[in-house]
Protein backbone atom coordinates (compact mmCIF):
# COMPACT_ATOMS: atom_id res chain seq x y z
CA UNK A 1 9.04 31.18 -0.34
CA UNK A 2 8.89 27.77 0.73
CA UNK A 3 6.03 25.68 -0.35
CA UNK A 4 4.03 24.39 3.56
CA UNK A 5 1.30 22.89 1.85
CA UNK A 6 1.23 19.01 2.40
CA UNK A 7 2.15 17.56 -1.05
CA UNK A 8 2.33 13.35 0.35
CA UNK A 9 1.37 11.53 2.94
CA UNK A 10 2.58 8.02 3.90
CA UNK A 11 1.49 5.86 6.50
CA UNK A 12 0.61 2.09 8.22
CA UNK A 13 -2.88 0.55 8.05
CA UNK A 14 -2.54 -0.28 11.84
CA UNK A 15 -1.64 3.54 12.45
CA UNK A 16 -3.06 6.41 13.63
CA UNK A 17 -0.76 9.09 12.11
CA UNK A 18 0.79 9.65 9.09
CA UNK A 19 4.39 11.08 7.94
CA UNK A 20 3.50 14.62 6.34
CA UNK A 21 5.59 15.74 3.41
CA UNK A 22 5.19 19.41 2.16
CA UNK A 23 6.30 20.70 -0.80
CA UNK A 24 9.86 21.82 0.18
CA UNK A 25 10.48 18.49 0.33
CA UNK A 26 10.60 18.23 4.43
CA UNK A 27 8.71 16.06 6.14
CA UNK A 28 7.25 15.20 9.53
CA UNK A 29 4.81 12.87 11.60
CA UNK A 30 1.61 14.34 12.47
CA UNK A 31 -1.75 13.15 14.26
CA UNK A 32 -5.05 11.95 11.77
CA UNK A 33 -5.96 15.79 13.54
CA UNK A 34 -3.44 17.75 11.89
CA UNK A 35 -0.97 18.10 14.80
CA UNK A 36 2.17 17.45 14.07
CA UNK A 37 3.54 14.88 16.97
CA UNK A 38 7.24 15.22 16.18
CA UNK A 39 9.92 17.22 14.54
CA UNK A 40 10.76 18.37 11.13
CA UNK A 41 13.03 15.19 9.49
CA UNK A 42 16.47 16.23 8.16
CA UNK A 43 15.92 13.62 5.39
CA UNK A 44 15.05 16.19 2.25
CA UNK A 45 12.39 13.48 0.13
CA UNK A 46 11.82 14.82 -3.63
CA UNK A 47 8.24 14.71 -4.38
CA UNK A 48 7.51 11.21 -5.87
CA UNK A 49 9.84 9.47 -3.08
CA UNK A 50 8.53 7.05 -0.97
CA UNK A 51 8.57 5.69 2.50
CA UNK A 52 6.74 3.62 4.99
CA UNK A 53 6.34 4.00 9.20
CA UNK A 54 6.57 1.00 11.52
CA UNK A 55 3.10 -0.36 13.11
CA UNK A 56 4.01 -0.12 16.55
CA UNK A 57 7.19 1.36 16.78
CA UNK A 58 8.65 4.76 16.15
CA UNK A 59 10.51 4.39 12.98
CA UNK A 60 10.32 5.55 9.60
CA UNK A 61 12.13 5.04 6.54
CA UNK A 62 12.58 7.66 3.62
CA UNK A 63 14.09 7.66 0.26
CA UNK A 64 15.80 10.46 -0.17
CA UNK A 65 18.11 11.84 -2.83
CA UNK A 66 19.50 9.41 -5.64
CA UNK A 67 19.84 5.99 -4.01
CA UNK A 68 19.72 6.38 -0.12
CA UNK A 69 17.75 5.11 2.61
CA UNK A 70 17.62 6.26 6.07
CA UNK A 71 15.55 5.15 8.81
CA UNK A 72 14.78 7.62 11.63
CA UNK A 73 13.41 7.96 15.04
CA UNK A 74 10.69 10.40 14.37
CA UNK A 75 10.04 11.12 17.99
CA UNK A 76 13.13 12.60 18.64
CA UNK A 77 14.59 13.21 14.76
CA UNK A 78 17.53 11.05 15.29
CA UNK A 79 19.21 8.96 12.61
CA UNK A 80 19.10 5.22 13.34
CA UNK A 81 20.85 3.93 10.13
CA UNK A 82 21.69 5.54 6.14
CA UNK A 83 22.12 3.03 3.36
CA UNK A 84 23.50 3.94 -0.24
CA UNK A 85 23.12 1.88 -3.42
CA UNK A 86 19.37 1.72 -3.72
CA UNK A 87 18.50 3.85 -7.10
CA UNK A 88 15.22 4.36 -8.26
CA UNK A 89 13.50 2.88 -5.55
CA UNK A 90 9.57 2.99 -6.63
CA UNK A 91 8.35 1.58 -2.73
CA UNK A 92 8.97 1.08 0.79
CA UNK A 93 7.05 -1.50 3.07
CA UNK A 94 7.03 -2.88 6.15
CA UNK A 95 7.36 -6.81 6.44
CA UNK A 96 5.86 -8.17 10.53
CA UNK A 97 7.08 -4.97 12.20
CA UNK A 98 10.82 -6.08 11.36
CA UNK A 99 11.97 -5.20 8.52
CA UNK A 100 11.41 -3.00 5.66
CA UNK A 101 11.12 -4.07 2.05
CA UNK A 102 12.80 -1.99 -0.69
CA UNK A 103 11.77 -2.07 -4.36
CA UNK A 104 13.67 -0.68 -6.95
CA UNK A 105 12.38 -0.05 -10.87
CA UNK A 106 14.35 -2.40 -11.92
CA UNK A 107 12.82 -5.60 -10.35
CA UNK A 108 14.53 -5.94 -7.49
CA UNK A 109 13.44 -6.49 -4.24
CA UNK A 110 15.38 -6.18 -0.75
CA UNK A 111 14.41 -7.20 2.75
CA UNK A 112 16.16 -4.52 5.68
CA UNK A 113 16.20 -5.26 9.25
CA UNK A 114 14.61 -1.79 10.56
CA UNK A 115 16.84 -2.07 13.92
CA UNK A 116 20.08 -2.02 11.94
CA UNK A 117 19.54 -1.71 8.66
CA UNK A 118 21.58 -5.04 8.03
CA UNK A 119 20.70 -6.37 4.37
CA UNK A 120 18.11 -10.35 5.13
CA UNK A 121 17.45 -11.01 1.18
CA UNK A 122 17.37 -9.73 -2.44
CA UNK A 123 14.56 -11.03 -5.08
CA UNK A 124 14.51 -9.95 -8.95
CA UNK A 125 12.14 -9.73 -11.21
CA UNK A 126 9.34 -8.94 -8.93
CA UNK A 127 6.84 -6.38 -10.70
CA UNK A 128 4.57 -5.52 -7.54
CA UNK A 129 4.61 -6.26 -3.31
CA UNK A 130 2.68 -6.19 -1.09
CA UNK A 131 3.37 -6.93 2.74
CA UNK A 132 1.43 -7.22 5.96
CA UNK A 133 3.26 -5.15 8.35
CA UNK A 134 2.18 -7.14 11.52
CA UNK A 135 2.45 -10.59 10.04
CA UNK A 136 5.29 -12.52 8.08
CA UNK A 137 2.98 -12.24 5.12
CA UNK A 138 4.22 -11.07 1.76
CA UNK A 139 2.75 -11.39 -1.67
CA UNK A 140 4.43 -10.77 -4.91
CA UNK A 141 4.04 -10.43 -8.61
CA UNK A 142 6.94 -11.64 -10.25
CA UNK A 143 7.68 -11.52 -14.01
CA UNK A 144 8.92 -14.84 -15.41
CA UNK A 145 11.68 -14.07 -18.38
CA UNK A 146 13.30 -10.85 -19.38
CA UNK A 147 11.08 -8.21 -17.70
CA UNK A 148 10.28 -5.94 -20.76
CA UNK A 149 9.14 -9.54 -22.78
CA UNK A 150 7.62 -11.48 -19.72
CA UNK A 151 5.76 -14.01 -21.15
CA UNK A 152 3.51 -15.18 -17.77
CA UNK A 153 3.81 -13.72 -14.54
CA UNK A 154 3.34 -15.67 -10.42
CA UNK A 155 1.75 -14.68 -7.84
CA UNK A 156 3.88 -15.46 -4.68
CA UNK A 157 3.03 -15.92 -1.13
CA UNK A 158 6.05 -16.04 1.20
CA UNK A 159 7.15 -15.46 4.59
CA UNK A 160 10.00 -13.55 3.94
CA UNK A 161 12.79 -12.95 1.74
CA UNK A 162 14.94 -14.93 2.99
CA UNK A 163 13.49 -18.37 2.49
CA UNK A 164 14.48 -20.15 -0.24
CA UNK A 165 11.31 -20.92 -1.70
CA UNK A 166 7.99 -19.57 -2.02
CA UNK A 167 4.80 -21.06 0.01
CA UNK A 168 2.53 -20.34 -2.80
CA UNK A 169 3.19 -20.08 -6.20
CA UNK A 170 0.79 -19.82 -9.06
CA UNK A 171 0.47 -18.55 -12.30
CA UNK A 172 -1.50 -15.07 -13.41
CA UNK A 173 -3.02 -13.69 -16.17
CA UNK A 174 -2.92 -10.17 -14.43
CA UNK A 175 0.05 -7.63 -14.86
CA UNK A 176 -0.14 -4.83 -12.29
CA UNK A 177 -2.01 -4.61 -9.03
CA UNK A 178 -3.31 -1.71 -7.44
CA UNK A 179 -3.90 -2.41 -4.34
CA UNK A 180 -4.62 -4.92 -1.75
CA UNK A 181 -6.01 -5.50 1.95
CA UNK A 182 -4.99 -8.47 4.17
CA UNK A 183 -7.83 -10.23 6.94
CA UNK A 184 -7.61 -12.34 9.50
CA UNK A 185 -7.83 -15.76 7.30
CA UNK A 186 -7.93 -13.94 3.67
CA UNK A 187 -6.41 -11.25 1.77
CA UNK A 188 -7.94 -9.46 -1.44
CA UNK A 189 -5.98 -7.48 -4.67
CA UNK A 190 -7.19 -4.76 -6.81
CA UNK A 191 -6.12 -5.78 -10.55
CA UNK A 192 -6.13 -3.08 -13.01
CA UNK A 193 -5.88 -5.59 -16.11
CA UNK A 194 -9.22 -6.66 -15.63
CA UNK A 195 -10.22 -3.92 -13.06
CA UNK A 196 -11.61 -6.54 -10.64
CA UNK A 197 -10.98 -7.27 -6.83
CA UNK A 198 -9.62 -10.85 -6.28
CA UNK A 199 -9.73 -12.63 -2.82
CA UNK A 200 -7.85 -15.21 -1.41
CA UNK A 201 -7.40 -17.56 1.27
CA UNK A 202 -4.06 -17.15 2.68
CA UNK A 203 -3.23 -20.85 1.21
CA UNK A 204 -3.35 -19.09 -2.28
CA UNK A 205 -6.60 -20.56 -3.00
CA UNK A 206 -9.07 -18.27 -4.96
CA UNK A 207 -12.64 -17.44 -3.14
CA UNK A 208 -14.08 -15.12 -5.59
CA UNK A 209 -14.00 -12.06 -7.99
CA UNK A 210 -16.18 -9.03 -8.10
CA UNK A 211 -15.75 -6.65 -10.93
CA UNK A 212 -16.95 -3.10 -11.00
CA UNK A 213 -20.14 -3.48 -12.82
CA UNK A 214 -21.41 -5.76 -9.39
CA UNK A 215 -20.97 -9.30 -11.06
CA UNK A 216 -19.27 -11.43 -8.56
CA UNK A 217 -17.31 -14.67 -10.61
CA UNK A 218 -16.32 -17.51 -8.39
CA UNK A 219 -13.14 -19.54 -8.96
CA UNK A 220 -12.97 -18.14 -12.59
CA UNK A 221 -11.44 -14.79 -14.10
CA UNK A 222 -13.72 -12.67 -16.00
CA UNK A 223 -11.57 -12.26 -19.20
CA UNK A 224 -12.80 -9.19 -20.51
CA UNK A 225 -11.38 -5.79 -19.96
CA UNK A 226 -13.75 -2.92 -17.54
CA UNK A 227 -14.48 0.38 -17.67
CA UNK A 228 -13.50 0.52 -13.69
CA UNK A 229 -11.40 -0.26 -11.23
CA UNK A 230 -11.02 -0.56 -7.52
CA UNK A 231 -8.50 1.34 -5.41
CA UNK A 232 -7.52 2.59 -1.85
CA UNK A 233 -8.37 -1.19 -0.45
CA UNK A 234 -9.36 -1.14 3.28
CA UNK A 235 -10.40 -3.66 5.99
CA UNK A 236 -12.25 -3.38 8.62
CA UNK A 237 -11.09 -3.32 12.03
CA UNK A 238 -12.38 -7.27 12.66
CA UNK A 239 -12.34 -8.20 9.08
CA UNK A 240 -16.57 -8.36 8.91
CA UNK A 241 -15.82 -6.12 5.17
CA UNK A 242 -13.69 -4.96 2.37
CA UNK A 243 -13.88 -0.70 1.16
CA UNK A 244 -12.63 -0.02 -1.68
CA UNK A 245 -12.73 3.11 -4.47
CA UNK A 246 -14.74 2.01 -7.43
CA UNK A 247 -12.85 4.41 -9.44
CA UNK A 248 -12.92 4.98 -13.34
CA UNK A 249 -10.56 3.89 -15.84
CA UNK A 250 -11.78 6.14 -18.06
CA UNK A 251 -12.95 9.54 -17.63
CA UNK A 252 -17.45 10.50 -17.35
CA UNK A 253 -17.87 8.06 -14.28
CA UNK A 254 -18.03 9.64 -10.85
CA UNK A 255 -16.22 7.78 -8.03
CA UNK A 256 -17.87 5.62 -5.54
CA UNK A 257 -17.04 3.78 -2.28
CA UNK A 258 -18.03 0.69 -1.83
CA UNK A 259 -18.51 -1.73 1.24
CA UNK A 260 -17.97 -5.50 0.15
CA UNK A 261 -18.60 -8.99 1.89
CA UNK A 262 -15.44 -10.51 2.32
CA UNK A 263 -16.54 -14.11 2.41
CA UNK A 264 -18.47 -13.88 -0.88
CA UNK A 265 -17.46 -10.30 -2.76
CA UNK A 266 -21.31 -9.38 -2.29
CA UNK A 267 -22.42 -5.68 -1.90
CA UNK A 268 -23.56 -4.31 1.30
CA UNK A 269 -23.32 -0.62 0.55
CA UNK A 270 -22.17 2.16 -2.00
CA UNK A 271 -22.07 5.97 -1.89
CA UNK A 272 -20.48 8.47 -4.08
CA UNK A 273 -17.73 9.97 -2.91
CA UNK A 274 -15.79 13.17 -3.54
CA UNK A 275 -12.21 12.45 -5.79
CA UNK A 276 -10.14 13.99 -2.90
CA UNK A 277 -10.96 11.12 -0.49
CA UNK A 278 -8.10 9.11 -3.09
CA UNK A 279 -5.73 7.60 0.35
CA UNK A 280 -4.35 5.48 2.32
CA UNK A 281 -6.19 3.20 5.19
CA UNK A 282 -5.23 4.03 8.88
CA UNK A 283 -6.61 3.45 12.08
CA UNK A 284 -6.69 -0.46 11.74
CA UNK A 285 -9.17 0.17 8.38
CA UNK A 286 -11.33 2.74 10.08
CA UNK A 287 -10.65 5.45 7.96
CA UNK A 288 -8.64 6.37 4.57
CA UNK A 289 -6.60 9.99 4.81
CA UNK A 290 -5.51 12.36 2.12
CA UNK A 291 -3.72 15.62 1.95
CA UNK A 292 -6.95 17.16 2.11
CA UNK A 293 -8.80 15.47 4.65
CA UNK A 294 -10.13 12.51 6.65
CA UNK A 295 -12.91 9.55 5.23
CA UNK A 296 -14.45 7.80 7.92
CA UNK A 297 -15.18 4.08 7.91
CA UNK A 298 -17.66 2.47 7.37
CA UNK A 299 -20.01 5.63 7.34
CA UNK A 300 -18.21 6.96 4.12
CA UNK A 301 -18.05 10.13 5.68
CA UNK A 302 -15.71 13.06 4.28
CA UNK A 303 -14.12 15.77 6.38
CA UNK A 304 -11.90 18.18 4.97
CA UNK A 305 -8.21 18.30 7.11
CA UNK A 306 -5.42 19.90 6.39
CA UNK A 307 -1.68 19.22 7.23
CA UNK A 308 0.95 22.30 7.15
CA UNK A 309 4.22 22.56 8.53
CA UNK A 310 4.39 22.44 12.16
């Protein structure tokens, strides 16, 4: 029999539903309600695919089977363009409503026009992206030598792809980010090297660093490992603060949300939180959905939601 249950959800900060994929592999866009809005996808994504929905347009792209893209009309289920020669791609974004981003295990990063599908720019050795999908705002880790040696890595702030040169580029002592949220004049990253949050000005210049114990560190890393680290990254609506999952590295610590100033990292509230609120932010930072059910922002409020075939 096949498997209904919702096994993945993907979706767009700026969004208010998410694409629905169940464990038979199909897929479909539903309402932050449960209802699904249009029809089942013929795209067939393997568990562990990705993809990633326009902000204000109808379109989604999937990876599906070994190394091809498609971009759909979810509305109406139509096929708007199929690409082949992307294996082992590990994420899909969206780049300023445009274009979608395509990274691949091996380093490589390509920029799509979502209208046709028509290749913009490729970019190796990047490690980690991250893209505003309403803004020409992208920031990646890159690896500098041979990826598996890498002595240092960047941090890179660019438009797009397709410039020639980065607008920001500075060195980092981290090596994997877990998340990040972008503001109206800042953006902040979850590092999982030192499990802190790091925010920035969207010049590149560093504002401050909170780590999961509550110490905030100004202009300085902390250099020592943590216990914890912060997840599932969220703004608010008008950027006035930061959520985030103050989630364990290690196992004996429950989970917590957490609601952080983003002009200075400091506190303004906590609560514990169940493990299936783990998710992605929709509803311009209002809430975070999971297969399982709905967290309300800023409240921290949980409500159990489920999302089955339609």
């Amino acid at each position: 029999m096949a498997d209904t249950q919702c096994a993945q959800l993907f979706g767009d900060v700026h969004r208010n539903d998410v694409l629905v994929v169940l464990g038979d592999d199909s897929c479909f866009v539903s309402s932050l309600d449960g209802a699904p809005l249009g029809p089942v996808l013929s795209a067939k994504m393997r568990i562990g695919a990705t993809a990633a929905m326009l902000p204000s347009r109808d379109v989604v792209a999937v990876a599906y089977f070994e190394g091809r893209i498609a971009a759909y009309d979810w509305r109406s289920g139509a096929l708007i363009w199929e690409l082949d020669g992307y294996s082992e791609v590990s994420e899909i974004l969206c780049l300023d409503n445009d274009s979608f981003l395509i990274l691949q295990l091996s380093g490589e990063l390509a920029e799509i026009d979502a209208e046709t599908g028509e290749a913009m720019g490729t970019l190796g050795g990047v490690v980690y992206a991250i893209a505003d999908s309403t803004r020409p705002i992208l920031v990646l880790l890159r690896a500098v030598g041979p990826r598996r040696r890498a002595s240092k890595y960047v941090l890179e702030l660019r438009g797009s792809l397709s410039r020639e040169t980065a607008i920001i580029r500075r060195e980092t002592g981290s090596r994997s980010i877990a998340g990040a949220a972008f503001g109206d004049s800042w953006l902040a990253l979850s590092e999982l090297q030192w499990g802190e949050i790091l925010a920035m000005d969207l010049h590149g210049n560093e504002l401050w660093r909170r780590a999961p114990d509550g110490e905030v560190v100004r202009f300085q890393g902390s250099g020592e490992g943590r216990d914890r680290g912060f997840q599932c990254l969220s703004r608010a609506p008008d950027s006035s603060w930061l959520f985030a999952l103050q989630w364990p590295k290690k196992g004996g610590i429950p989970i917590e949300g957490v609601l952080i100033d983003p002009r200075d990292g400091s506190l303004i509230g906590q609560a514990a939180l169940p493990n299936a609120c783990w998710g992605i932010p929709v509803a311009n930072g209002s809430a975070l959905v999971s297969t399982s059910g709905l967290l309300s922002l800023p409240e921290m409020i949980w409500t159990p939601r489920s999302f089955g075939a339609p």
